[in-house]
Protein backbone atom coordinates (compact mmCIF):
# COMPACT_ATOMS: atom_id res chain seq x y z
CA UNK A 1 -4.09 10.54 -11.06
CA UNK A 2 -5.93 11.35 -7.64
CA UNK A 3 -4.58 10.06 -4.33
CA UNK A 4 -6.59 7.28 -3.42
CA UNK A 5 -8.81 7.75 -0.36
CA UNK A 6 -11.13 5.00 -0.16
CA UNK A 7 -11.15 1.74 2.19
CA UNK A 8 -7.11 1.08 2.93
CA UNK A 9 -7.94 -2.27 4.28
CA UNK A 10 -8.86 -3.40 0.45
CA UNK A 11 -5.57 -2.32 -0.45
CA UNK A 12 -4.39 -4.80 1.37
CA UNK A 13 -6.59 -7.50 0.86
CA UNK A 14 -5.62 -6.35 -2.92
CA UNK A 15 -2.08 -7.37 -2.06
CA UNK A 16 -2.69 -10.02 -0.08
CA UNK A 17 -0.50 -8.66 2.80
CA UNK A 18 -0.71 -6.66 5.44
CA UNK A 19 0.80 -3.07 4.33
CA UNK A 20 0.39 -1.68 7.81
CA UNK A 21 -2.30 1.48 6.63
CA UNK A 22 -4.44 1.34 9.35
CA UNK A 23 -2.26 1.89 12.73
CA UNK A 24 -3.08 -0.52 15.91
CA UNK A 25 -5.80 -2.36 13.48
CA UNK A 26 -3.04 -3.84 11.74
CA UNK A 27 -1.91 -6.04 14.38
CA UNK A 28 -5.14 -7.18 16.53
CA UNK A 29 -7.64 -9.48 15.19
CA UNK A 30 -9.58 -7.19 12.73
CA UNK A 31 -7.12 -6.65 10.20
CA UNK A 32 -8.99 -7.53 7.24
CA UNK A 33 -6.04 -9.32 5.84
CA UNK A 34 -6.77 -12.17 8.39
CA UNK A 35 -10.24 -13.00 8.21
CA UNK A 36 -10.87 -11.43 4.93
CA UNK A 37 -7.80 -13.20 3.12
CA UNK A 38 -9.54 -12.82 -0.94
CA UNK A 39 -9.46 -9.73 -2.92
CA UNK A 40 -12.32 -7.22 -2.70
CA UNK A 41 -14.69 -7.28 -5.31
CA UNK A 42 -17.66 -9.32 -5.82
CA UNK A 43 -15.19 -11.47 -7.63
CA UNK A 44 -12.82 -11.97 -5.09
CA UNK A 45 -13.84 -15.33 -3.74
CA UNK A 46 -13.63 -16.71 -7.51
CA UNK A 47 -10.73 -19.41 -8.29
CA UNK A 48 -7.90 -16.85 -9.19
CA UNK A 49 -6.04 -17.58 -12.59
CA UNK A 50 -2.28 -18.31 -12.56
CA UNK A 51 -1.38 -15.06 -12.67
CA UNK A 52 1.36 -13.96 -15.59
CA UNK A 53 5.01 -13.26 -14.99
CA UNK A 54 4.25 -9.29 -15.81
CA UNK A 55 0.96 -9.73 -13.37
CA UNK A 56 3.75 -11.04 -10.63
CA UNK A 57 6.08 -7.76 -11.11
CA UNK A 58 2.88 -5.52 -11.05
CA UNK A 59 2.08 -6.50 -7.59
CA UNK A 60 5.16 -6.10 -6.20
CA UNK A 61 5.35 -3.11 -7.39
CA UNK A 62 1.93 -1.70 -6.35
CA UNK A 63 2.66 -3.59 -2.99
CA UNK A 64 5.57 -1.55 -2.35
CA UNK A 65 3.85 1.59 -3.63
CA UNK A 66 1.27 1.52 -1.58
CA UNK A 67 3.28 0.73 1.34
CA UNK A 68 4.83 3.86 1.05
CA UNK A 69 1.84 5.91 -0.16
CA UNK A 70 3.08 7.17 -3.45
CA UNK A 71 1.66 7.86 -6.86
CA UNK A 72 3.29 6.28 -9.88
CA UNK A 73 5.08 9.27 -11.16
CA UNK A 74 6.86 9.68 -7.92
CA UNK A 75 7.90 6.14 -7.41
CA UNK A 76 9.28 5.86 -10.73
CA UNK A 77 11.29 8.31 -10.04
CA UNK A 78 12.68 6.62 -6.77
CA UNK A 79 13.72 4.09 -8.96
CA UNK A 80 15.39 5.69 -11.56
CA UNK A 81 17.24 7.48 -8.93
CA UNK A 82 18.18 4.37 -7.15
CA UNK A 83 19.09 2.79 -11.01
CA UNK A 84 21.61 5.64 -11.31
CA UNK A 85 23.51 4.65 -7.97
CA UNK A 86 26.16 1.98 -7.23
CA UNK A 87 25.43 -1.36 -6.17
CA UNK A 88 22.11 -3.81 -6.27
CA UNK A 89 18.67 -1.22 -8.25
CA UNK A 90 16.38 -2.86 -5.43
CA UNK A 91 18.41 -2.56 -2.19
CA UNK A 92 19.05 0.56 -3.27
CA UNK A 93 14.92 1.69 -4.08
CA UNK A 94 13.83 0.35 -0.38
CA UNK A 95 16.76 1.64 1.19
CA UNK A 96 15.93 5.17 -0.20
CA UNK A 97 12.15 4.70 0.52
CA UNK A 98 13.30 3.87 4.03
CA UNK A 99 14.81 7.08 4.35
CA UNK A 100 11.62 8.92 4.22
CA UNK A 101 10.86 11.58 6.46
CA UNK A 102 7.25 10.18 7.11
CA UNK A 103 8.58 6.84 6.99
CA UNK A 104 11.10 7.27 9.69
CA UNK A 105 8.14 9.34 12.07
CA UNK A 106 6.40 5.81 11.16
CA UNK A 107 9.27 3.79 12.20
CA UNK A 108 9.65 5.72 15.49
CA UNK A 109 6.61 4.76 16.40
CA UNK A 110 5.53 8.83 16.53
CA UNK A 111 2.67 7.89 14.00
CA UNK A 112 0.76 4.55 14.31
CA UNK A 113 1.00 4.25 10.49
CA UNK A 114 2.71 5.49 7.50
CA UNK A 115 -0.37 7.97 6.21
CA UNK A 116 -1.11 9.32 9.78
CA UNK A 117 2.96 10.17 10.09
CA UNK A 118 2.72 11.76 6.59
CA UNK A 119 0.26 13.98 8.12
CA UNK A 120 2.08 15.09 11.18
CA UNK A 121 5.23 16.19 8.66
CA UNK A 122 2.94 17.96 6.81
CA UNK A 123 1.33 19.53 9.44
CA UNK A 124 4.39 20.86 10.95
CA UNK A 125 4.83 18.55 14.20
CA UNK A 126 8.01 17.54 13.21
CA UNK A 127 11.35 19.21 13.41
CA UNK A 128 14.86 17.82 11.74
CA UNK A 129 18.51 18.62 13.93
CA UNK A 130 15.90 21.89 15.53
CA UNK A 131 14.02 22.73 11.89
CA UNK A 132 10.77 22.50 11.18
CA UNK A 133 10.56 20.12 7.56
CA UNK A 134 7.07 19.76 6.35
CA UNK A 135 8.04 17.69 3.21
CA UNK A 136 7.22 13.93 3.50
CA UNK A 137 9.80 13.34 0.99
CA UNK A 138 12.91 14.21 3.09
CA UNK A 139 15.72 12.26 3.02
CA UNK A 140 16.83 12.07 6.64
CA UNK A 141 20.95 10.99 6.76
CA UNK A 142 23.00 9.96 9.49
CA UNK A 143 23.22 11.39 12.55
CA UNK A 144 19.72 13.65 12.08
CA UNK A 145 17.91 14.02 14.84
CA UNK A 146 14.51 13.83 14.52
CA UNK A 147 12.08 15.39 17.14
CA UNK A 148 8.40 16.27 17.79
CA UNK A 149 7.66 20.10 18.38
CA UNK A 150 7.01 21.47 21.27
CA UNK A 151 3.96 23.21 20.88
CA UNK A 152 2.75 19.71 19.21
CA UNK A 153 3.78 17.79 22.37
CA UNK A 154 1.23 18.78 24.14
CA UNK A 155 -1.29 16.81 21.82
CA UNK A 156 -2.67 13.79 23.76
CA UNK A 157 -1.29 11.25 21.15
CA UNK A 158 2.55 12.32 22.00
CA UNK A 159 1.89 12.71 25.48
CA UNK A 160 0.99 8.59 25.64
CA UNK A 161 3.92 8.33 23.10
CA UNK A 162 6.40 9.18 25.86
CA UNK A 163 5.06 5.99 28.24
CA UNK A 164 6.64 4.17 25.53
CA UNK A 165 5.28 3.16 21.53
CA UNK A 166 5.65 -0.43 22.10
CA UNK A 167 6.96 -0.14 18.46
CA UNK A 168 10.12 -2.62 17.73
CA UNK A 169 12.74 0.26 16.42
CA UNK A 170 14.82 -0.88 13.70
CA UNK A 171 18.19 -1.18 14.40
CA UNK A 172 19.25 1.92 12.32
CA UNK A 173 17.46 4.38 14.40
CA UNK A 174 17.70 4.75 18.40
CA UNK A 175 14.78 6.24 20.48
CA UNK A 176 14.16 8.39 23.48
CA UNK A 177 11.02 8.10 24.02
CA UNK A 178 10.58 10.42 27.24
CA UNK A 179 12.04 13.19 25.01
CA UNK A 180 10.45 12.23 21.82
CA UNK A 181 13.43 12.32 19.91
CA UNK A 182 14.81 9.99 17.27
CA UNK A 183 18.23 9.70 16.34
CA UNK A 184 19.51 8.03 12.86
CA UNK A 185 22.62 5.97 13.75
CA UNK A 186 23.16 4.43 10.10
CA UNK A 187 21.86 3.74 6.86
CA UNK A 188 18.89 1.56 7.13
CA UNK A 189 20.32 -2.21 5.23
CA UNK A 190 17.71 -4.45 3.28
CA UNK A 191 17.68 -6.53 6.24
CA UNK A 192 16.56 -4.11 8.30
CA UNK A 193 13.56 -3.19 6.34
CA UNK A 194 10.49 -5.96 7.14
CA UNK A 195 8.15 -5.67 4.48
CA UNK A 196 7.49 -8.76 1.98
CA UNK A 197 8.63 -6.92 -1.00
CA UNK A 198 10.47 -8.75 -3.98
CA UNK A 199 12.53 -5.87 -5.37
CA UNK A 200 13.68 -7.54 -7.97
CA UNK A 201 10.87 -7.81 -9.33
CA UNK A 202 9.99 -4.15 -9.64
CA UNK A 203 13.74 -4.09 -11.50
CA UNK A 204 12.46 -6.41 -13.97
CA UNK A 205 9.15 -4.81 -14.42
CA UNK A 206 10.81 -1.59 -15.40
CA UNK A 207 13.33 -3.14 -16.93
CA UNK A 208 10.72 -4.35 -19.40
């Protein structure tokens, strides 16, 4: 299977939440999510049927897929990782999804969306505790320090990050924004993490 790369405002009008894809679009008046509400599709606008228990625990777990921008294979194997730990399958899933290199550059505020902060890791803008990692996929742990190079702080987008990202930083994470540095000061909870995702749904669904 491809990665997708059509319209990522119908994957949220898919989900019928906003997924946060599209940087500062999410949050002003054109997200499609709020004028748009209905699924794309020529049959979108049609009465939707009462969708099946099984239909429920699919869209949660292509909600929290997409989110994160992974491909089946990969998140399945997030979550038979997280089955194999202590405690609850589904704190343990989003907590571990959380921990994502690209997802932390996200939650710094360093990329105005998950897919654009993917691209910085991969491009090499990032550095973890001085080292350049180019893998999405890292796990970052307490107290890494994650920075933007120097070379790449030059780029006009990181020199208006340092005036500030007007991101709310979770709790788990501290910023300097002047220096471009983020610092993780615990293991994100699942209160920490704000997307509408019922986990344990996704348990059930693979569960099945």
């Amino acid at each position: 299977m491809a990665r997708y790369t059509g319209s990522v405002c119908r994957l949220c009008r898919r989900e019928g939440t906003k997924l946060f894809l599209k940087g500062d679009r999410c949050y002003g008046p054109k997200c499609a999510v709020g004028h748009r509400p209905t699924p794309p599709g020529e049959h979108g606008q049609a009465r939707q049927r009462k969708q099946s228990e099984y239909g429920m625990q699919l869209r949660e777990k292509q909600k929290a897929r997409r989110a994160y921008g992974m491909l089946e294979t990969q998140f399945h194997r997030y979550f038979k990782k997280a089955e194999a730990q202590k405690g609850i399958t589904g704190d343990n899933l989003l907590v571990m999804l959380e921990r994502r290199l690209d997802n932390v550059v996200y939650r710094l505020g360093f990329g105005a969306s998950r897919p654009q902060a993917r691209q910085w890791v991969r491009h090499g803008h990032i550095l973890v505790n001085g080292k350049k990692v180019s893998i999405p996929s890292y796990l970052v742990s307490v107290g890494d320090v994650i920075t933007v190079r120097a070379k790449s702080a030059e780029v006009e987008h990181f020199k208006a990050l340092r005036e500030g990202t007007g991101r709310v930083i979770p709790k788990w994470l501290t910023l300097d924004a002047a220096e471009l540095k983020g610092t993780v000061n615990a293991m994100p909870q699942r209160e920490d993490i704000d997307l509408t995702i019922q986990e344990h749904m996704i348990v059930e669904l693979y569960s099945r």
